[in-house]
C-alpha atoms as a PDB file:
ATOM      1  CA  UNK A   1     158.145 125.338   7.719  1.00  0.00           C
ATOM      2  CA  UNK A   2     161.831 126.441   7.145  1.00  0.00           C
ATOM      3  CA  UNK A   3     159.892 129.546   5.952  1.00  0.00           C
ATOM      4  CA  UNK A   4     158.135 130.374   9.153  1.00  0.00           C
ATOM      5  CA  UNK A   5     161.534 129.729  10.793  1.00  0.00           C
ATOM      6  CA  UNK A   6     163.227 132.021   8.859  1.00  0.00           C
ATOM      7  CA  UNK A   7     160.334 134.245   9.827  1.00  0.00           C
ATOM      8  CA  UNK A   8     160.559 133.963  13.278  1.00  0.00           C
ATOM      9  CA  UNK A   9     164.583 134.674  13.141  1.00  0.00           C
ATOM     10  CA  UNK A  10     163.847 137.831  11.207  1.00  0.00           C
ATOM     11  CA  UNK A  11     161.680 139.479  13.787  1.00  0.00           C
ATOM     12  CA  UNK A  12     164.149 137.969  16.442  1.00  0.00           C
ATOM     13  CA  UNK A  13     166.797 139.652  15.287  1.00  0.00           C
ATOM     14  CA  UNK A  14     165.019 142.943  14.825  1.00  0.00           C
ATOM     15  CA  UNK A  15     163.342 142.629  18.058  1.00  0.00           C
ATOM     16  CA  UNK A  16     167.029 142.615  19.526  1.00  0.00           C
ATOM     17  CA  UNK A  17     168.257 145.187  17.302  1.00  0.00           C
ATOM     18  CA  UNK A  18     165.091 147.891  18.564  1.00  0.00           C
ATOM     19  CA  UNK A  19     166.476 146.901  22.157  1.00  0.00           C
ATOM     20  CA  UNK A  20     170.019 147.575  21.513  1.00  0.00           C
ATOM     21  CA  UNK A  21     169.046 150.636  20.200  1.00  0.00           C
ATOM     22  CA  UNK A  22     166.831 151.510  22.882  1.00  0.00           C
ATOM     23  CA  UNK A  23     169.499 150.724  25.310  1.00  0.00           C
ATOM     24  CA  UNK A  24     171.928 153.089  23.474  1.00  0.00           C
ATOM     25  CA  UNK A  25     169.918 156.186  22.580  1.00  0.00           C
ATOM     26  CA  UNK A  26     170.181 157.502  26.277  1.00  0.00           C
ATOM     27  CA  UNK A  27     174.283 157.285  25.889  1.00  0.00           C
ATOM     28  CA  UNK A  28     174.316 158.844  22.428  1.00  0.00           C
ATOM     29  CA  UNK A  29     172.229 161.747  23.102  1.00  0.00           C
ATOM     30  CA  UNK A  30     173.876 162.598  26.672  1.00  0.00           C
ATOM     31  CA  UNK A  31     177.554 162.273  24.823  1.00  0.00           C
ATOM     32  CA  UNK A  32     175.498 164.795  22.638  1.00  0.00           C
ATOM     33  CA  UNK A  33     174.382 167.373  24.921  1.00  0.00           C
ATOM     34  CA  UNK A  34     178.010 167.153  26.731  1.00  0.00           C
ATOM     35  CA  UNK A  35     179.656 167.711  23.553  1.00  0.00           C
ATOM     36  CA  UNK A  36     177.254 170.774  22.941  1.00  0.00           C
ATOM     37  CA  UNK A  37     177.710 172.134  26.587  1.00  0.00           C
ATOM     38  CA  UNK A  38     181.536 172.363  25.992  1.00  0.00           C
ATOM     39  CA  UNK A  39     181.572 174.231  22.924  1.00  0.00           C
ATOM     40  CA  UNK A  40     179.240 176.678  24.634  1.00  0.00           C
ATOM     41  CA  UNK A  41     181.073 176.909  28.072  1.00  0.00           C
ATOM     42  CA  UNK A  42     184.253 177.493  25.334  1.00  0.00           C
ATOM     43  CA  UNK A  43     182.364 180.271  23.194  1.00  0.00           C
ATOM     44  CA  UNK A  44     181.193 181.452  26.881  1.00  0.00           C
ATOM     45  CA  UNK A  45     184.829 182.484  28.512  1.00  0.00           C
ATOM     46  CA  UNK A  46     186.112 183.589  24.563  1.00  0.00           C
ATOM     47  CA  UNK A  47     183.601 185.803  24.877  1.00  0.00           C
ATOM     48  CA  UNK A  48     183.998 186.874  28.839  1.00  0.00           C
ATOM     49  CA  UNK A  49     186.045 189.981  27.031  1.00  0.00           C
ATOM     50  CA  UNK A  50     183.542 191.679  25.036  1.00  0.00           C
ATOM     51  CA  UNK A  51     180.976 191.694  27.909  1.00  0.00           C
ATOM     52  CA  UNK A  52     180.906 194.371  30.295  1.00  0.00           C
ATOM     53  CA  UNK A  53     181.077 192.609  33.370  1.00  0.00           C
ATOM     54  CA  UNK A  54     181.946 195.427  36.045  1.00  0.00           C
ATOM     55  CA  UNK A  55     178.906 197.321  34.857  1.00  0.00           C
ATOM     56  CA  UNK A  56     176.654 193.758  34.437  1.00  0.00           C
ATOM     57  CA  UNK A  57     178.252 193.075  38.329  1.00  0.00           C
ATOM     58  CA  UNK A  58     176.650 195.984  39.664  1.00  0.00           C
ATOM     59  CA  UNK A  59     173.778 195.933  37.586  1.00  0.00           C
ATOM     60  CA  UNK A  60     173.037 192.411  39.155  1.00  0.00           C
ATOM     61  CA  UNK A  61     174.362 193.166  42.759  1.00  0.00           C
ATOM     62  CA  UNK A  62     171.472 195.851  42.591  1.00  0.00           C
ATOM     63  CA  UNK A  63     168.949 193.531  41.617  1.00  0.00           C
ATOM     64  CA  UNK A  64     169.267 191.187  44.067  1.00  0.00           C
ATOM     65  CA  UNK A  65     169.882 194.119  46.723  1.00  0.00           C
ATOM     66  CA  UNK A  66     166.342 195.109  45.792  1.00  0.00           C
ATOM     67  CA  UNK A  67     164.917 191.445  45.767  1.00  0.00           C
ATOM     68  CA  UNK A  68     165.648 190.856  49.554  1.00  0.00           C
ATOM     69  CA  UNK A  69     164.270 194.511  50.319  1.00  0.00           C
ATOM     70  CA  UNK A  70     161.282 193.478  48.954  1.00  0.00           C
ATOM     71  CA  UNK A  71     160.926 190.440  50.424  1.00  0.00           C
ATOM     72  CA  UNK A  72     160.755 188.865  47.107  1.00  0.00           C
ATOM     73  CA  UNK A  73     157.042 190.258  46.745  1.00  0.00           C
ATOM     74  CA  UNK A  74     156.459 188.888  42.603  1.00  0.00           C
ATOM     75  CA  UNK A  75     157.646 185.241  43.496  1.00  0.00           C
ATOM     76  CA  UNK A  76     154.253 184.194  43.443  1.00  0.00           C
ATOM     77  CA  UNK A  77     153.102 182.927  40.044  1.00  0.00           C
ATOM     78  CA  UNK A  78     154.668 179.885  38.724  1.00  0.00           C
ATOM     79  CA  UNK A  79     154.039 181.326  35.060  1.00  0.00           C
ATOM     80  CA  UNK A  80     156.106 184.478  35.980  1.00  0.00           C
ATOM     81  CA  UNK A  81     159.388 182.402  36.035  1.00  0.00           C
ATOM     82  CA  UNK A  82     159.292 181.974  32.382  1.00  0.00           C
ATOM     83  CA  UNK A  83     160.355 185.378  31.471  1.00  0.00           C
ATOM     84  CA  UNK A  84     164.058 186.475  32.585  1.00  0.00           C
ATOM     85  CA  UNK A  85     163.336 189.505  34.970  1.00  0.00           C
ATOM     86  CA  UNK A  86     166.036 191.679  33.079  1.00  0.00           C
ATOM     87  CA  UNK A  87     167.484 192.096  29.839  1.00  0.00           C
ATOM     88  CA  UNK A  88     171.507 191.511  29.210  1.00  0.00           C
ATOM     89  CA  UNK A  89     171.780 192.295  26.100  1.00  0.00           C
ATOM     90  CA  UNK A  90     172.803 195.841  26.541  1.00  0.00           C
ATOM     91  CA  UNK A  91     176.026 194.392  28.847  1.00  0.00           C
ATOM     92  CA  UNK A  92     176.516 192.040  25.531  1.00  0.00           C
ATOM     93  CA  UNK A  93     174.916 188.665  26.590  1.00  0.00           C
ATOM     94  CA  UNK A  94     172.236 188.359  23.957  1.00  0.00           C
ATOM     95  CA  UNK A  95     171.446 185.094  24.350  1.00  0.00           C
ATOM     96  CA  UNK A  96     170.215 185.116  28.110  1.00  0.00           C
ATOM     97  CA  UNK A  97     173.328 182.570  29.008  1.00  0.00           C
ATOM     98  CA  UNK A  98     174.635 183.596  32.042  1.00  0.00           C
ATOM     99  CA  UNK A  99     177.157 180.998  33.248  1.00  0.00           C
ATOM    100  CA  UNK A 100     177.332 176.603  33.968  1.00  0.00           C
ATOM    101  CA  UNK A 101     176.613 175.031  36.735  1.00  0.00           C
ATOM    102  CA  UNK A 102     178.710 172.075  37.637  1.00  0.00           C
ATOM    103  CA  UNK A 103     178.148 169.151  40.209  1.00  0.00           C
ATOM    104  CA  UNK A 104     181.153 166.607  40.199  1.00  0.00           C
ATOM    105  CA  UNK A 105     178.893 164.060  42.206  1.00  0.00           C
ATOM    106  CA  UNK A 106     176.788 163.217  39.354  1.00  0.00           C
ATOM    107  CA  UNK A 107     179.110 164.434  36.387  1.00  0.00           C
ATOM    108  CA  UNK A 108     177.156 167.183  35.399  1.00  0.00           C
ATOM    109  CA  UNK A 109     177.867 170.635  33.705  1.00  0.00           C
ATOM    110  CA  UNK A 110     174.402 172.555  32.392  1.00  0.00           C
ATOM    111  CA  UNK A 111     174.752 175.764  30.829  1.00  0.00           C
ATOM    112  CA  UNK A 112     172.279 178.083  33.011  1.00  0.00           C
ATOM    113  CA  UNK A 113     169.834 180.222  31.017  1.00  0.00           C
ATOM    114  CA  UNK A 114     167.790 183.365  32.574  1.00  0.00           C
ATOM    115  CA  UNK A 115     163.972 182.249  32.564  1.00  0.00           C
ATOM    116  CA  UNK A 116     162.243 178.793  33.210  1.00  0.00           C
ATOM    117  CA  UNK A 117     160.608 178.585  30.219  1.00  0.00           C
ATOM    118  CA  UNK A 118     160.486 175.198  28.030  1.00  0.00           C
ATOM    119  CA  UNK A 119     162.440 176.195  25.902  1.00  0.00           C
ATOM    120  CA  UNK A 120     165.563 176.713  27.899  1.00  0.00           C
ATOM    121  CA  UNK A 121     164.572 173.601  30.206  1.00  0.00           C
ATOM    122  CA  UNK A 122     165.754 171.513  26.992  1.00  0.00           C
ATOM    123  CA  UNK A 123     169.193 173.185  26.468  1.00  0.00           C
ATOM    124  CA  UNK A 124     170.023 173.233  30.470  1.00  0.00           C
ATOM    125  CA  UNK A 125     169.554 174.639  33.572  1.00  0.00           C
ATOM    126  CA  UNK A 126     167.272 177.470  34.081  1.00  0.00           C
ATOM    127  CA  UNK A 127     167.410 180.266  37.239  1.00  0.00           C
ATOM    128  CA  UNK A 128     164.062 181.235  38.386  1.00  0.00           C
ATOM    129  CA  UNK A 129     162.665 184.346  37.961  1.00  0.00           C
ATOM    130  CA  UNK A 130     162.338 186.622  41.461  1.00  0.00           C
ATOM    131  CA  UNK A 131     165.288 185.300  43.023  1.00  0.00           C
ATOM    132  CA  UNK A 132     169.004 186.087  43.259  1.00  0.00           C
ATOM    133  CA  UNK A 133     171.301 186.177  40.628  1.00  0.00           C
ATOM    134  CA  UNK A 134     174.420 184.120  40.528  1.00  0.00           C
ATOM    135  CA  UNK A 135     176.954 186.407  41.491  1.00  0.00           C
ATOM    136  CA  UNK A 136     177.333 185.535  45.598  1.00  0.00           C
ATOM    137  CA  UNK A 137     177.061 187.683  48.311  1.00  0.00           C
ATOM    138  CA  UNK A 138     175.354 187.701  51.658  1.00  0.00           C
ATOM    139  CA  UNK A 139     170.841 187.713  51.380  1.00  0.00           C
ATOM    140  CA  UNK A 140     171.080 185.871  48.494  1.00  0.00           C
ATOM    141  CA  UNK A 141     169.717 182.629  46.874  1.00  0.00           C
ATOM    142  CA  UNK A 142     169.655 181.591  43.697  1.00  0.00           C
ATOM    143  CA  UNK A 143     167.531 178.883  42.781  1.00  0.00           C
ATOM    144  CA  UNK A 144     168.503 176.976  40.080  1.00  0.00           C
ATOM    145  CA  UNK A 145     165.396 174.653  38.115  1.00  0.00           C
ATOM    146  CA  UNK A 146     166.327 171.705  35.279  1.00  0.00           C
ATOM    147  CA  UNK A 147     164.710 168.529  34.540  1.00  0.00           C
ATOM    148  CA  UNK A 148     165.127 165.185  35.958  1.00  0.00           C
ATOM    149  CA  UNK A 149     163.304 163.082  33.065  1.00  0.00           C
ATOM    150  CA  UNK A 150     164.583 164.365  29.637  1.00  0.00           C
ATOM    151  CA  UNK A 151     164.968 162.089  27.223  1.00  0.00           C
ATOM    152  CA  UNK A 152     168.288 164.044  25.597  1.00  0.00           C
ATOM    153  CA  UNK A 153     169.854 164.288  28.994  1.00  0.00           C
ATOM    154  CA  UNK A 154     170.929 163.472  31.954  1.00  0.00           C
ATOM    155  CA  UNK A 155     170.312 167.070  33.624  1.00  0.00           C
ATOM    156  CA  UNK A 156     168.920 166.640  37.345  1.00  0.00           C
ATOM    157  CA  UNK A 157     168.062 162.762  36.726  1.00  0.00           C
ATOM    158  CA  UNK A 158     170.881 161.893  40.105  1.00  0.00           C
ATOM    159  CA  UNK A 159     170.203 165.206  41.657  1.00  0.00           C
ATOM    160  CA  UNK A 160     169.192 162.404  44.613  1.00  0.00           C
ATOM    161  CA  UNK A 161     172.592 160.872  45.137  1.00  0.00           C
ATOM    162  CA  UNK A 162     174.134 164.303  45.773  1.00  0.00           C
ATOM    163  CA  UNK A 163     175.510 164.243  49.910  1.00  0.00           C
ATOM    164  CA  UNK A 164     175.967 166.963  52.421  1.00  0.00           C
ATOM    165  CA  UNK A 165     179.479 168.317  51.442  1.00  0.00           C
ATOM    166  CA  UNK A 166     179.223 167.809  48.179  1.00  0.00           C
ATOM    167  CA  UNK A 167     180.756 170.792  46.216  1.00  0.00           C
ATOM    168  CA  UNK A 168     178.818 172.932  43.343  1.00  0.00           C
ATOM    169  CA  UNK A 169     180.432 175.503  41.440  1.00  0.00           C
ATOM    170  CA  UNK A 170     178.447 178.048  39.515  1.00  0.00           C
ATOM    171  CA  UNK A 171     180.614 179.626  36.709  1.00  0.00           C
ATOM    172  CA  UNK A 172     179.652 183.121  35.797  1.00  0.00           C
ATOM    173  CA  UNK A 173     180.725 185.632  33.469  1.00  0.00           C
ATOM    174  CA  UNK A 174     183.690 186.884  36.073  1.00  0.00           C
ATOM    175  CA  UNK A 175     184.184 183.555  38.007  1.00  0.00           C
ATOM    176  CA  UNK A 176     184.247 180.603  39.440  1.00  0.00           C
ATOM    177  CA  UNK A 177     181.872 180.560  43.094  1.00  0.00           C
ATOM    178  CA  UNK A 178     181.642 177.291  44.959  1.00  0.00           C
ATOM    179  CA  UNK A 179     178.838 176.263  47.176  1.00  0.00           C
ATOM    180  CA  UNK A 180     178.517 173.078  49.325  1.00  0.00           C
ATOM    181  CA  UNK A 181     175.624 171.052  49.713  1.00  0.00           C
ATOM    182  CA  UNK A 182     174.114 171.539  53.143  1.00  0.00           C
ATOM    183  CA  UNK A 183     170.793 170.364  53.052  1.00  0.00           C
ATOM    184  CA  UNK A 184     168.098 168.218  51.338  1.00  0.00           C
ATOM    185  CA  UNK A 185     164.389 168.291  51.106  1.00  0.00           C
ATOM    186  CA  UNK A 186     161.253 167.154  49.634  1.00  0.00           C
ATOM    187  CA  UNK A 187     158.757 169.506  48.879  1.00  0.00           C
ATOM    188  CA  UNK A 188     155.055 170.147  47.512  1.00  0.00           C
ATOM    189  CA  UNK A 189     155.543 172.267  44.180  1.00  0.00           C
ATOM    190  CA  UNK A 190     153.499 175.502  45.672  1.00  0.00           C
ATOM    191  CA  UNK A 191     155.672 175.907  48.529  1.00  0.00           C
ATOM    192  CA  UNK A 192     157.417 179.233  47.859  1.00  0.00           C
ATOM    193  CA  UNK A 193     158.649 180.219  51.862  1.00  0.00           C
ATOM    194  CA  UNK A 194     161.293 176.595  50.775  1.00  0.00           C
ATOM    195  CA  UNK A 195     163.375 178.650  48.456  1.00  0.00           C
ATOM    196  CA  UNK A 196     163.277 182.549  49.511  1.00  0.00           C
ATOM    197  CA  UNK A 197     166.513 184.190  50.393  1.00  0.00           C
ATOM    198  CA  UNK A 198     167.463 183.213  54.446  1.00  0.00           C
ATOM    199  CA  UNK A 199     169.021 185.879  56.128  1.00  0.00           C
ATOM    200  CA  UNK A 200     172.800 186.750  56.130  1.00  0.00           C
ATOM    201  CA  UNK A 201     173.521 183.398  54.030  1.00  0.00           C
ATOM    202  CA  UNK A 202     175.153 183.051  50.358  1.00  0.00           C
ATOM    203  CA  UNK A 203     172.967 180.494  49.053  1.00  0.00           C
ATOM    204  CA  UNK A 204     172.001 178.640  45.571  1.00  0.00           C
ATOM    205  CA  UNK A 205     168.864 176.001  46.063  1.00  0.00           C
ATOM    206  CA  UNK A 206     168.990 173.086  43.495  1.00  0.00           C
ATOM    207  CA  UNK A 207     165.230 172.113  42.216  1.00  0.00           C
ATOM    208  CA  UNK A 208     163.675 169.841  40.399  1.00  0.00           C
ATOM    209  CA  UNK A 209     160.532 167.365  39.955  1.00  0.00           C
ATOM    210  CA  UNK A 210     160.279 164.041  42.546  1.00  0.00           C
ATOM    211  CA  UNK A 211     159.847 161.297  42.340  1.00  0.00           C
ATOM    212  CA  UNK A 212     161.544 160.487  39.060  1.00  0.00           C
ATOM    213  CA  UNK A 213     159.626 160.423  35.976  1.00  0.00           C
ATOM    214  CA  UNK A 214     156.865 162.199  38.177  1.00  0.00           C
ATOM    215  CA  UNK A 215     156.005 165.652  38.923  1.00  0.00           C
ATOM    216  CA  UNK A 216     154.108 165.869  42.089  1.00  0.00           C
ATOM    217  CA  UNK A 217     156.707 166.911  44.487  1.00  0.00           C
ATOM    218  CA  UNK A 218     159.875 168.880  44.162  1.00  0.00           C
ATOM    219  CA  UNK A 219     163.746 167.586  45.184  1.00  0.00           C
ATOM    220  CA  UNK A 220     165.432 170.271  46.643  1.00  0.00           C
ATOM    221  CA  UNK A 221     169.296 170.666  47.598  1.00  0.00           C
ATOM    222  CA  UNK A 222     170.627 173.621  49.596  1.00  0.00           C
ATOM    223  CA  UNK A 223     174.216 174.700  49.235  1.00  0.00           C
ATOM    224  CA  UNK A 224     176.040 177.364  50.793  1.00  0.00           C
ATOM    225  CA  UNK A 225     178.998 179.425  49.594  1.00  0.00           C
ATOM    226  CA  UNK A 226     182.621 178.378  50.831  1.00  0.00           C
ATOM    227  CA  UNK A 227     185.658 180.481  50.028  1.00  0.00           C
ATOM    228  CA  UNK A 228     187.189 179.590  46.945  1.00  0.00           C
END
């Protein structure tokens, strides 16, 4: 009897332990990937000296002079945005990082890789493929993917609670641009005309998969560019 007991308190005990556990995985790996994120945003502005960022500026003011001529035509294919649309390495970024995004409503800052492939979904924040790059100016819209359900990190998971006002700063390899939230929207995954350039505005559009822990629909936030 004493030894079923004993038995019983065993698998109580571990029972309790697995849900402690459980209960502070989430913490420990988002202290993690916060941890990580600083040391690259550090390595990021050490390095702001060896890349070429007049020549990279123009490079990218170009590109997204040409996307709104075009009308984005190739932002079509969801499988396109997993391969960055240019190469950086020759203006020293090797590693396709091309700044942080950072949203003081939900205490976020994701590094923001070139290409929405899987691979960069699990380090941060990922710009699509076919739209602007984040360097401001007027026609453009940079639309900004990361997931709301990863087990390592927060990343989008409160993109919800984010309010019209609400400031967003993108971080590039020159500086600092901040954008305020203007609008929100729930949309079906295939609908492209929701995140093409508007006319005349200095946009970035915030996406990711609704509702949470599903994948059916897409939450979107619109911000506009204020003067810094």
């Amino acid at each position: 009897m004493r030894k079923g007991k004993l038995i019983i308190r065993i698998i109580g005990i571990l029972a309790l332990s697995l849900g402690l556990l459980f209960l502070l995985l989430p913490t420990f790996f988002q202290q993690r990937f916060v941890q990580t994120t600083r040391k690259l945003e550090q390595n990021f502005t050490e390095k702001e000296e060896s890349v070429q960022s007049d020549a990279l500026y123009e490079f990218l003011k170009a590109e997204n002079e040409r996307l709104y001529a075009e009308k984005q035509k190739d932002l079509k294919d969801p499988f396109s945005y997993e391969i960055p649309g240019i190469n950086l390495s020759a203006f020293g970024i090797t590693d396709n990082l091309i700044g942080f995004l950072t949203i003081p409503r939900i205490e976020e800052t994701l590094p923001l890789y070139l290409g929405a492939n899987e691979q960069n979904m699990t380090k941060g924040a990922v710009h699509l493929t076919q739209t602007s790059y984040p360097i401001g100016g007027n026609n453009t819209n940079v639309v900004i993917a990361a997931h709301r359900g990863y087990y390592q990190a927060n990343m989008f998971r409160h993109i919800d609670k984010l309010e019209i006002g609400d400031n967003v700063y993108i971080k590039n390899f020159r500086e600092t641009l901040t954008y305020q939230v203007v609008e929100t929207k729930i949309i079906n995954p295939d609908a492209i005309n929701e995140v093409l350039i508007r006319e005349q505005r200095d946009m970035i559009t915030l996406l990711s998969c609704h509702p949470y822990m599903y994948n059916y629909k897409r939450y979107v936030v619109y911000c506009e560019r204020v003067n810094n």
